[in-house]
Each structure stands twice: as C-alpha cells, then as structure tokens.
Protein backbone atom coordinates (compact mmCIF):
# COMPACT_ATOMS: atom_id res chain seq x y z
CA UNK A 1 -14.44 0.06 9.26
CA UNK A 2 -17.60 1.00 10.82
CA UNK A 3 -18.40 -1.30 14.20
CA UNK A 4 -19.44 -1.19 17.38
CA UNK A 5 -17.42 -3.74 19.54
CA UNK A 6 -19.26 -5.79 22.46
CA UNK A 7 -16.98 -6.08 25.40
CA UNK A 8 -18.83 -8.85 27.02
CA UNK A 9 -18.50 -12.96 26.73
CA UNK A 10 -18.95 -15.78 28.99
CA UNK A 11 -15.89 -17.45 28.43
CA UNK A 12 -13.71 -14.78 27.02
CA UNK A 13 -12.17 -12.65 29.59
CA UNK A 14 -12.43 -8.60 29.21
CA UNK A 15 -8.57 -7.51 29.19
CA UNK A 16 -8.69 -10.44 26.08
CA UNK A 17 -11.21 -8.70 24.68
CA UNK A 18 -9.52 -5.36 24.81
CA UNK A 19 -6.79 -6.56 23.10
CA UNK A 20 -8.65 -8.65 20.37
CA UNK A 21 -10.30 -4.83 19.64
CA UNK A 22 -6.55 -3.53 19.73
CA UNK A 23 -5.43 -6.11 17.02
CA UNK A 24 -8.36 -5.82 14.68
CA UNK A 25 -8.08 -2.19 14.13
CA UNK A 26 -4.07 -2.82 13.79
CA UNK A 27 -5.16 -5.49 11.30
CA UNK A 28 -7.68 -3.23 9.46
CA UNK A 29 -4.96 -0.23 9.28
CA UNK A 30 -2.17 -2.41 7.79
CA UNK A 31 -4.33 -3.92 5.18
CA UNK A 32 -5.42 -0.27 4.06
CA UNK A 33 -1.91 0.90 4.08
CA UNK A 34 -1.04 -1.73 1.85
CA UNK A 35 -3.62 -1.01 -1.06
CA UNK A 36 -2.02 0.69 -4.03
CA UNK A 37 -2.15 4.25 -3.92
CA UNK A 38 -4.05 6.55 -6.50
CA UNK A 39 -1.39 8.26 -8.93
CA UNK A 40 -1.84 11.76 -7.36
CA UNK A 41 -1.63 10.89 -3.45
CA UNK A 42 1.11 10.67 -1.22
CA UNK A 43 -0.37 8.60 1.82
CA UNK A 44 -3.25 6.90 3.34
CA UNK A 45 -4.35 9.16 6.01
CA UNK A 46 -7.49 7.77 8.20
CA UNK A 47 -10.43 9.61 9.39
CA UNK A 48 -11.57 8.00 12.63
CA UNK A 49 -14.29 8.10 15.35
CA UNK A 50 -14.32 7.06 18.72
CA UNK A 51 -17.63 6.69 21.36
CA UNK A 52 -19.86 4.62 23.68
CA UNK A 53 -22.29 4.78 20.38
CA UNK A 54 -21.98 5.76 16.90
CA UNK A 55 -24.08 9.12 17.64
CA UNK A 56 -21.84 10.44 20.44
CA UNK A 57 -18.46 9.27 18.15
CA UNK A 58 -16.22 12.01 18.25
CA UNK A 59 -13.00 12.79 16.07
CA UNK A 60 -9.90 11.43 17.33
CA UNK A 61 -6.12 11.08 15.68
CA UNK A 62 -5.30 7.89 14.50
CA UNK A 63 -2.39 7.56 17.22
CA UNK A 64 -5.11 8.22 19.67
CA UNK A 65 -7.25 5.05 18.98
CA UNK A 66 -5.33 2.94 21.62
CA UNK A 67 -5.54 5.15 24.15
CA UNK A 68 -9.23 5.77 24.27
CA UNK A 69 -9.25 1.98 24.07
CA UNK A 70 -7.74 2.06 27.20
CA UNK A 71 -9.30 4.51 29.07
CA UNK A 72 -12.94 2.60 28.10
CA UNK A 73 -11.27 -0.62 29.51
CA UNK A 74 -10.43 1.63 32.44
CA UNK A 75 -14.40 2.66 32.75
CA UNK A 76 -15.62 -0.87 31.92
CA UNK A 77 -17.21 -0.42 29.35
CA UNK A 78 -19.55 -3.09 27.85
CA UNK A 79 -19.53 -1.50 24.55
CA UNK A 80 -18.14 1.20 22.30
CA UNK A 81 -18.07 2.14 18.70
CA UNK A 82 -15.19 2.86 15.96
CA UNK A 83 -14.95 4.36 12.93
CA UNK A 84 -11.86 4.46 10.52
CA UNK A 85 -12.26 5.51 6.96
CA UNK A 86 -8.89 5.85 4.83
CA UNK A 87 -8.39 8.68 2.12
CA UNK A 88 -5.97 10.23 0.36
CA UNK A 89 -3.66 11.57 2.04
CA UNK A 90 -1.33 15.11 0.47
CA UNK A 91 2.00 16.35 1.79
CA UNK A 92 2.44 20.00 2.66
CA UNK A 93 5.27 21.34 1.60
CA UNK A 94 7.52 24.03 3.54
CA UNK A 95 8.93 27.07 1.89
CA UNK A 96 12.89 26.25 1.76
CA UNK A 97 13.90 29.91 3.24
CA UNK A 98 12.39 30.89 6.52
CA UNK A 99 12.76 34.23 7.62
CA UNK A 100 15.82 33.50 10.12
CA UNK A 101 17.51 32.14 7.41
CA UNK A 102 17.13 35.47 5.13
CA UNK A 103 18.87 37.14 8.03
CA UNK A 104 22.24 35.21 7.64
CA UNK A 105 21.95 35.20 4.21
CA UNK A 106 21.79 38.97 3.88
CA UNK A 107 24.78 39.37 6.83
C-alpha cells in the first residue's frame, strides 16, 4: 500500500477521518497476514513509511503507524502519506547456552 490520505471533506468530520485511515491500514495488514506464506519464511514482516509527502516518508515500526497517525491528527494535518510493503519475514534464532548458564553448569 502506497497512498497519500486527504484529511479533508465537507461532510465528513476529521477525527472520522482519522479513524477511517486507522481502519484501512488495519484492513490492509490483516489481509497480507492472511496470504499463504512462501515455503522458506516464517512471517510477514512489513516495511513501512510515514510523512506529510511521499519524499519526506521516513521509516517507522509497524506498531508505530498509529501513533504518528495521531500525532498528525494532533498537528492538523490536511494530508499525509503511507507506505507498507510486506516481505518475508526470518526468525533469529538464540544460542541455547548463554554464558551465565556455562557458569552453573561448570559449578
């Protein structure tokens, strides 16, 4: 999902807005999640964007989104642009021994 989402209407009020931006990109994250995985990945991760305009969109977390969708409805803004691209996502595995576990091991 590339778009840039206009925050003003003359019947629709802004906070309804707001959270008709909130529920789209809730909407466009569940229906990714729910695609069928390639064989080798563990998870959908998401690459996403968040700015006024798609040149000054800057990386944010995917738990993030909401909260820089609040703090534009905060500034007013008329405008502002998101992007959210899903990949493949890989778990990291942890060594099973740490090093304070050697210690009691060895005692």
């Amino acid at each position: 999902m590339k778009k840039t989402f206009t925050l003003t209407h003359p019947k629709i009020k802004y906070d309804r807005l707001i959270d008709g931006v909130k529920h789209d990109v809730k909407k466009y994250v569940k229906r990714e999640r729910n695609k069928q995985l390639p064989i080798d990945a563990d998870f959908w991760d998401f690459d996403c964007k968040f700015g006024q305009t798609e040149s000054e969109a800057e990386e944010v977390h995917l738990a993030e989104l909401n909260k820089h969708i609040d703090k534009a409805a905060a500034e007013n803004l008329t405008s502002f642009y998101i992007e959210i691209i899903a990949k493949e996502g890989f778990r990291q595995y942890k060594s099973g021994i740490d090093e304070d576990d050697e210690e009691e091991i060895e005692d």
